[in-house]
C-alpha atoms as a PDB file:
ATOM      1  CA  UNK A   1      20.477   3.551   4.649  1.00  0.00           C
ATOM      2  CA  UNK A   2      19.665   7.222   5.141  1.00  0.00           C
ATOM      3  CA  UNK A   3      22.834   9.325   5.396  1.00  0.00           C
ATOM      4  CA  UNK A   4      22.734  12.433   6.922  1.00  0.00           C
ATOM      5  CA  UNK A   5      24.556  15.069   4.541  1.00  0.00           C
ATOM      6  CA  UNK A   6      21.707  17.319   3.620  1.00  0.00           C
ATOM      7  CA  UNK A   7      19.998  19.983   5.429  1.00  0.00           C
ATOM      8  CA  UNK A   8      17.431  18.009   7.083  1.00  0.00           C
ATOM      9  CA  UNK A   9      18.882  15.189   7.676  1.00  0.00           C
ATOM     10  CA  UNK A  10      21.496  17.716   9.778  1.00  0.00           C
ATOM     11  CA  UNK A  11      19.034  19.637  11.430  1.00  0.00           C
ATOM     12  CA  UNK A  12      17.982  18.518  14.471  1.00  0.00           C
ATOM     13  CA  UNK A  13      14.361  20.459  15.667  1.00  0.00           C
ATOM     14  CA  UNK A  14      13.412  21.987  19.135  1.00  0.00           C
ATOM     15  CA  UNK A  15      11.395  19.913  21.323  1.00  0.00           C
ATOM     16  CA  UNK A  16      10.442  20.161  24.668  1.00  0.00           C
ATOM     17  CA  UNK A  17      13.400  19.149  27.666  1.00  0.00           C
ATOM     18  CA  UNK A  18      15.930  16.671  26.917  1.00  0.00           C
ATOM     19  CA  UNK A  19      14.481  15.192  23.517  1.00  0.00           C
ATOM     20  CA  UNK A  20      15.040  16.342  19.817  1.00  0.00           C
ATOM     21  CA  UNK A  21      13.786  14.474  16.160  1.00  0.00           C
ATOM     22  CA  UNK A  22      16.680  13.369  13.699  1.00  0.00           C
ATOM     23  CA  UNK A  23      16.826  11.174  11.042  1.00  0.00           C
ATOM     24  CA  UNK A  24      16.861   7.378  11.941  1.00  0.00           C
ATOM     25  CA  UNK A  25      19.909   5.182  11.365  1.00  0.00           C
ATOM     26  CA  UNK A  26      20.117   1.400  11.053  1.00  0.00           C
ATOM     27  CA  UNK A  27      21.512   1.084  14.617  1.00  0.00           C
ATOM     28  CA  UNK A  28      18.001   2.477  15.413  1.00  0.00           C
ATOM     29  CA  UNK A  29      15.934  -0.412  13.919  1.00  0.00           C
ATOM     30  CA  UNK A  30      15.593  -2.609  17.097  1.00  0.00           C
ATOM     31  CA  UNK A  31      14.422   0.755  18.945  1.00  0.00           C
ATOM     32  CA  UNK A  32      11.955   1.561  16.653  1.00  0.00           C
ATOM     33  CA  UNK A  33      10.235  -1.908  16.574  1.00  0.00           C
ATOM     34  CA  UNK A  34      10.291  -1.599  20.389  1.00  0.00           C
ATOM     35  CA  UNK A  35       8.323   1.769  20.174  1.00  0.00           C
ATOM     36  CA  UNK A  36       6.108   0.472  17.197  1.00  0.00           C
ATOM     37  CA  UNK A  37       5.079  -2.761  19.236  1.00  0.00           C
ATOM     38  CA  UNK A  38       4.260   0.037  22.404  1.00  0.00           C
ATOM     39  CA  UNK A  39       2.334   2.439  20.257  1.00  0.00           C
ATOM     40  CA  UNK A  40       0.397   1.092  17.104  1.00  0.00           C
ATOM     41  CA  UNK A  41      -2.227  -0.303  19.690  1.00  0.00           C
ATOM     42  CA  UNK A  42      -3.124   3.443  20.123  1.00  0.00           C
ATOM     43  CA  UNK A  43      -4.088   3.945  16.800  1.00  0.00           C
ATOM     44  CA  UNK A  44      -6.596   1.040  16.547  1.00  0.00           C
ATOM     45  CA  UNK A  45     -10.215   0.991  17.893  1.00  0.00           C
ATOM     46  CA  UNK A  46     -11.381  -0.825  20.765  1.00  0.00           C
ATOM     47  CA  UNK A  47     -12.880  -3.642  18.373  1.00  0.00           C
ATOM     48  CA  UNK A  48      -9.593  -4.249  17.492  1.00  0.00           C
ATOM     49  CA  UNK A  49      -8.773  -7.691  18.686  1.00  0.00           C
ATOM     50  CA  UNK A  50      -4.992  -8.468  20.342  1.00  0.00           C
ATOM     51  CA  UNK A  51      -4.218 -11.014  18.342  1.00  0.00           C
ATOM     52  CA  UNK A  52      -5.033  -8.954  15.399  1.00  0.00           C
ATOM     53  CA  UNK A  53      -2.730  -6.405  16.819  1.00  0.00           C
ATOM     54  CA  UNK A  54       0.207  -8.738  17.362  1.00  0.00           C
ATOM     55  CA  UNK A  55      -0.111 -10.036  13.837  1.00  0.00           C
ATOM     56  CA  UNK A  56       0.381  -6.985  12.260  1.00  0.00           C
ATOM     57  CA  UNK A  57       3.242  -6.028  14.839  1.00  0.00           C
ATOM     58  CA  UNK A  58       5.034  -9.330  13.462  1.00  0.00           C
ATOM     59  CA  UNK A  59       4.429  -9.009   9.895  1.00  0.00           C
ATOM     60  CA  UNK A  60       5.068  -5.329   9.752  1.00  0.00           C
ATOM     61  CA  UNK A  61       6.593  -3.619  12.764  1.00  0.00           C
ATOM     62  CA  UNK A  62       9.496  -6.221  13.337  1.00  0.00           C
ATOM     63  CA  UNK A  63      12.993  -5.136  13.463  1.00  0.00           C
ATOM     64  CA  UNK A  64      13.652  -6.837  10.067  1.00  0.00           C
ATOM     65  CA  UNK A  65      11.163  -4.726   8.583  1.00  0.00           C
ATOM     66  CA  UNK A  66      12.424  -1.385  10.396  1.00  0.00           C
ATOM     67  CA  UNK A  67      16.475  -2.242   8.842  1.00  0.00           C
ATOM     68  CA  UNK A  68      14.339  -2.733   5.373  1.00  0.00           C
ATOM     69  CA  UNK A  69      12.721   0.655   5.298  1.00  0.00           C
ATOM     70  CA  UNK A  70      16.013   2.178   6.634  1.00  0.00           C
ATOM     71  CA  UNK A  71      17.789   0.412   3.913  1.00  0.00           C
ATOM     72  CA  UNK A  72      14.779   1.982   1.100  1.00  0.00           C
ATOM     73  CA  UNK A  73      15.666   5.344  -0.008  1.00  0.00           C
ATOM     74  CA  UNK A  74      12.078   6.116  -0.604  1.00  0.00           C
ATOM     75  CA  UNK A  75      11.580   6.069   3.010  1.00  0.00           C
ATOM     76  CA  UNK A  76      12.323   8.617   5.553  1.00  0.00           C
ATOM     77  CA  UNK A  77      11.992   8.040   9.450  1.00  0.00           C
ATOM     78  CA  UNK A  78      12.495  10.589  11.542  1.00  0.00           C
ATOM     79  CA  UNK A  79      12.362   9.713  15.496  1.00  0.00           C
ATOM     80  CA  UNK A  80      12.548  12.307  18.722  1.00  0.00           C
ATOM     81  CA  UNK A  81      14.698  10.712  21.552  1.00  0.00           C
ATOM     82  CA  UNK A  82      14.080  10.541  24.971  1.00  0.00           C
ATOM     83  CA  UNK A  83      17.522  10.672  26.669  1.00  0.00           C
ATOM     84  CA  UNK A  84      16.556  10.782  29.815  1.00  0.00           C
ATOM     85  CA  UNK A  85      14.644   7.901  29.422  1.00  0.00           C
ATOM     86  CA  UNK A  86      17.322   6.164  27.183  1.00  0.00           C
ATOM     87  CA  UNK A  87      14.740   5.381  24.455  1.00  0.00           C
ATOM     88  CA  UNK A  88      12.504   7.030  21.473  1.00  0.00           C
ATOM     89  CA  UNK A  89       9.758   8.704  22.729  1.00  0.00           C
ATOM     90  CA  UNK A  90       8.356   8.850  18.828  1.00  0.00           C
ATOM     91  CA  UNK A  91       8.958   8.242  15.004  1.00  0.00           C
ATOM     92  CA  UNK A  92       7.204   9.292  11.797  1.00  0.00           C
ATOM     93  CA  UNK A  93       7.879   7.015   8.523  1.00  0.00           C
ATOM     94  CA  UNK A  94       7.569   9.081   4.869  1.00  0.00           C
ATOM     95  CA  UNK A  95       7.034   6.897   1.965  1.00  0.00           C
ATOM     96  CA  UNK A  96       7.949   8.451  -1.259  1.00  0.00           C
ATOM     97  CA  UNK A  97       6.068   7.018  -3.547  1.00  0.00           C
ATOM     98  CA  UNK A  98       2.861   6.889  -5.787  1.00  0.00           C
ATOM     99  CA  UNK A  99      -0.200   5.361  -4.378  1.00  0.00           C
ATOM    100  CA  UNK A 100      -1.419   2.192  -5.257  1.00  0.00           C
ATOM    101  CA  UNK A 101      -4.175   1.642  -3.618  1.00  0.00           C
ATOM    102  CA  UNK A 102      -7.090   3.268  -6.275  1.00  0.00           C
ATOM    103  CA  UNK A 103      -9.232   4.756  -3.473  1.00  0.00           C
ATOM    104  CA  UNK A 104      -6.002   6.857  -2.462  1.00  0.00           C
ATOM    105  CA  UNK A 105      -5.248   7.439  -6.047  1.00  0.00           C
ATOM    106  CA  UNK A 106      -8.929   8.620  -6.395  1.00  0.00           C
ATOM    107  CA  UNK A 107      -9.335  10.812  -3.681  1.00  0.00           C
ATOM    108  CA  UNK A 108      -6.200  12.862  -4.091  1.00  0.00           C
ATOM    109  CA  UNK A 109      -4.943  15.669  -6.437  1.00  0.00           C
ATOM    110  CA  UNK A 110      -1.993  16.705  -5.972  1.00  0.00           C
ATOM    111  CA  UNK A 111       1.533  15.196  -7.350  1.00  0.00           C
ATOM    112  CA  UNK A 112       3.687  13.846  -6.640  1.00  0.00           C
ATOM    113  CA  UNK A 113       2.782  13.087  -3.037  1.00  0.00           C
ATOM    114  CA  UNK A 114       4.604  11.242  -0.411  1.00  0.00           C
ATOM    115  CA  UNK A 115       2.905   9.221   2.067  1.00  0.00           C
ATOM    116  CA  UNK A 116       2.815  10.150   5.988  1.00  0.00           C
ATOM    117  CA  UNK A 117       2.745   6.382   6.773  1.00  0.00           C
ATOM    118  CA  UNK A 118       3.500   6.446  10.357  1.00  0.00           C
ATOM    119  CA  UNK A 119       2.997   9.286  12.939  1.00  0.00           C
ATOM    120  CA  UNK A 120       3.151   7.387  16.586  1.00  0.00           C
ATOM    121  CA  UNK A 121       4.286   8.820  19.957  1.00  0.00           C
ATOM    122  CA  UNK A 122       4.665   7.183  23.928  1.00  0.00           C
ATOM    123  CA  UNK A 123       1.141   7.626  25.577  1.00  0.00           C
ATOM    124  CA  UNK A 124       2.934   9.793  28.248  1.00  0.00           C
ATOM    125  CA  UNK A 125       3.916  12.056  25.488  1.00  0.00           C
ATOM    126  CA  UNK A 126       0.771  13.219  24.404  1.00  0.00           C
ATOM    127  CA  UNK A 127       0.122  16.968  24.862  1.00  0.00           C
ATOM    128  CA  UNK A 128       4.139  17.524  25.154  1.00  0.00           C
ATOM    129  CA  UNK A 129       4.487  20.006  21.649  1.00  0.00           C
ATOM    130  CA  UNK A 130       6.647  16.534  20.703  1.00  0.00           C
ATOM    131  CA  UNK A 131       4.155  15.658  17.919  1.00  0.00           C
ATOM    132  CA  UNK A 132       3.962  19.250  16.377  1.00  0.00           C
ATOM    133  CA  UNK A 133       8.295  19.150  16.670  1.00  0.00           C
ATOM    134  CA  UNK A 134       8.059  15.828  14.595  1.00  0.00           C
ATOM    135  CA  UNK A 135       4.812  17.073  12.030  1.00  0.00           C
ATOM    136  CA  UNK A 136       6.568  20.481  11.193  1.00  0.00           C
ATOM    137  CA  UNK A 137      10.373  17.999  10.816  1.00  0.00           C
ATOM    138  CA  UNK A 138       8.088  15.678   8.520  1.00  0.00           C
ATOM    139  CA  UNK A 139       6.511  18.422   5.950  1.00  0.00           C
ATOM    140  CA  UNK A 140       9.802  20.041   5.394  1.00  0.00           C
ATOM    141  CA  UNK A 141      11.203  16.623   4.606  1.00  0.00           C
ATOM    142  CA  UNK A 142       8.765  16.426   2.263  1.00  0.00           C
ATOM    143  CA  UNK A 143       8.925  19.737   0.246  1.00  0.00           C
ATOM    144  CA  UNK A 144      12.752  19.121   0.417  1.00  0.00           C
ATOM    145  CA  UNK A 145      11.745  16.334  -2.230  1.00  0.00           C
ATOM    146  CA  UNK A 146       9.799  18.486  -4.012  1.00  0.00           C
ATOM    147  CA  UNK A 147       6.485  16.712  -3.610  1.00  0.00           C
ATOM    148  CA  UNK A 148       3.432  18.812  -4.167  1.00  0.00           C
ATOM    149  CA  UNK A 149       1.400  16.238  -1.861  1.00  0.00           C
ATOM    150  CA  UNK A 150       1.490  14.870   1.181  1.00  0.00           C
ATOM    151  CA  UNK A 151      -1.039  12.093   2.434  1.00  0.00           C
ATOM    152  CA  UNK A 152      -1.752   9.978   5.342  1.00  0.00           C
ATOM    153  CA  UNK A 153      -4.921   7.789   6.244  1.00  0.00           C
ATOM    154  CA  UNK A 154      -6.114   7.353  10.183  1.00  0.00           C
ATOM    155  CA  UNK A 155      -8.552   5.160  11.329  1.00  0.00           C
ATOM    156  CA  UNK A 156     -12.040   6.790  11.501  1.00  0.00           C
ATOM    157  CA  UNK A 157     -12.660   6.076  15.266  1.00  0.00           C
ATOM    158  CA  UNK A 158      -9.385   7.590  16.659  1.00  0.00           C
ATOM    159  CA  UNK A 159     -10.443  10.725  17.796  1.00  0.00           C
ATOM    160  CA  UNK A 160      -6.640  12.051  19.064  1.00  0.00           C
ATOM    161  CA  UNK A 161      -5.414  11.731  15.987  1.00  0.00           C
ATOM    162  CA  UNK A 162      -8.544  13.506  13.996  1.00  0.00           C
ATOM    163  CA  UNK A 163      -8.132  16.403  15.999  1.00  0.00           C
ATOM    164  CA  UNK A 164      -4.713  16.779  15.784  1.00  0.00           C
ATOM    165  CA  UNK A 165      -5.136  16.508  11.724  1.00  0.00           C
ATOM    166  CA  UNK A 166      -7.850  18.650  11.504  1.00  0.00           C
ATOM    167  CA  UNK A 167      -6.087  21.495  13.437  1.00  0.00           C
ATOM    168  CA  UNK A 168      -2.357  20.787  10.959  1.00  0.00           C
ATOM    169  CA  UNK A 169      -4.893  21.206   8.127  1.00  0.00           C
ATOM    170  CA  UNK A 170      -5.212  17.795   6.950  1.00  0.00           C
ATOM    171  CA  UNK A 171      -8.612  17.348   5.393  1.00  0.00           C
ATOM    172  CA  UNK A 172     -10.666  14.477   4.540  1.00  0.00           C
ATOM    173  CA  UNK A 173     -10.761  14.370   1.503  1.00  0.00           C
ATOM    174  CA  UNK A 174     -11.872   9.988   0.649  1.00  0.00           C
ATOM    175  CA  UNK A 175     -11.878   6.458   2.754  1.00  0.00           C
ATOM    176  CA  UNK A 176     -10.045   3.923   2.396  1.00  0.00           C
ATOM    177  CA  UNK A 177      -9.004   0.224   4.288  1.00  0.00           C
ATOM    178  CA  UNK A 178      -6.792  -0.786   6.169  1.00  0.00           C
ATOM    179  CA  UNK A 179      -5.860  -4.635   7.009  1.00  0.00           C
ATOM    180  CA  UNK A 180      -4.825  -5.663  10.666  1.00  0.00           C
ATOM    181  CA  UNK A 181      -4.505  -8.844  11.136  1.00  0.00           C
ATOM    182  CA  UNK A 182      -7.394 -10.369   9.885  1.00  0.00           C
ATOM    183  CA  UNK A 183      -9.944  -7.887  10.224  1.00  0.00           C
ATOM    184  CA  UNK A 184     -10.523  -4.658   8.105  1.00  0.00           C
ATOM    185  CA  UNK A 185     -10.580  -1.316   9.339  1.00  0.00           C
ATOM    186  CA  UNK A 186     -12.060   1.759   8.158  1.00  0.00           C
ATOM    187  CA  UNK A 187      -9.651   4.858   7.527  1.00  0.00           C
ATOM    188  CA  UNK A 188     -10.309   8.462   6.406  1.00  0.00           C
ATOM    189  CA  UNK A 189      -7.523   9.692   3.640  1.00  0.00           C
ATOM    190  CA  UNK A 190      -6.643  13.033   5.012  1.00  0.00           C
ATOM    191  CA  UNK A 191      -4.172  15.562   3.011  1.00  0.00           C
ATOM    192  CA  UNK A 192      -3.837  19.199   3.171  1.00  0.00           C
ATOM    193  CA  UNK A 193      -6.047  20.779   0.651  1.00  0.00           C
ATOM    194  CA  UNK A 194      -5.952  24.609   1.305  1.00  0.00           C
ATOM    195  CA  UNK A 195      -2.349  25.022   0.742  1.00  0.00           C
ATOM    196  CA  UNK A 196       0.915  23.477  -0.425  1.00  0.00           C
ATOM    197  CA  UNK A 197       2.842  21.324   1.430  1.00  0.00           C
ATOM    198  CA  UNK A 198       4.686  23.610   3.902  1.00  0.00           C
ATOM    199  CA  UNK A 199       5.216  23.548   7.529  1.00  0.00           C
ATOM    200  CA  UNK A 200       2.572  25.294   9.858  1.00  0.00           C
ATOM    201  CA  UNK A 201       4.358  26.937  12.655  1.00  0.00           C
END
């Protein structure tokens, strides 16, 4: 489990209203698979079939999975509540790691790199300054590590999430593919190429 006794993990980051990002903590692993199950459906593209969606949500997104990767110290999820609401309005999931996967390992450069393997907020979030809170949280976790890399991959058709890569400086720089379900889906591999790792306020 991730304590909180460093810097980051103290630091709490300025969002909009009533809602700030922290650290995640194993009480939080119900919560999160509540807000995975709500969200990852945003991510895919409209060919994506439900039952390939709820597949994935049980094999990956369950709450035995979320106390697993808060158990793993090479993960790091950080998650903004919503208080008012009495829920999390987001969460991003940091895997610190080496690649596997050889079209990742081809198209990047830089190491060691950590993973951005989950960026998801509430639809009625969108456009809030909520996402940047959470990006700019997630970069400094990583240079805290001392990576010299930071990757992610999104699926080619979302269009939200593109944009808001492209303009954080996250550049395509291979493909790879993704499994949901049964069905595969394209992604781009997107890291930030023009500069270090370092948050873009």
């Amino acid at each position: 489990m991730h304590d909180e006794k460093g810097p980051l993990r103290r630091a709490l980051f300025a969002v909009p209203g009533d809602l700030r990002v922290r650290a995640a903590q194993r009480r939080d692993a119900r919560a999160l698979h509540e807000l995975a199950a709500a969200t990852f459906a945003l991510a895919c593209p409209p060919s994506t079939t439900a039952s390939s969606i709820s597949t994935f949500i049980a094999g990956n997104l369950s709450e035995e999975c979320f106390r697993a990767h808060l158990a793993d110290p090479t993960r790091l999820i950080l998650v903004v509540d919503d208080q008012p609401a009495g829920r999390l309005a987001g969460y991003t999931m940091t895997v610190f790691e080496a690649p596997s996967d050889p079209d990742v390992v081809a198209a990047l450069t830089r190491h060691p790199t950590a993973e951005l393997s989950k960026f998801y907020l509430r639809a009625e979030h969108h456009g809030s300054g909520i996402s940047l809170a959470l990006m700019v949280a997630t970069i400094e976790a990583v240079a805290v590590r001392d990576c010299a890399g930071l990757w992610l991959g999104v699926n080619q058709q979302n269009a939200r999430a593109n944009r808001f890569y492209d303009k954080h400086g996250f550049d395509v720089v291979g493909t790879k593919r993704f499994l949901v379900g049964e069905r595969w889906e394209d992604d781009f591999v997107r890291s930030p190429c023009r500069a270090p790792c370092s948050s873009r306020r």
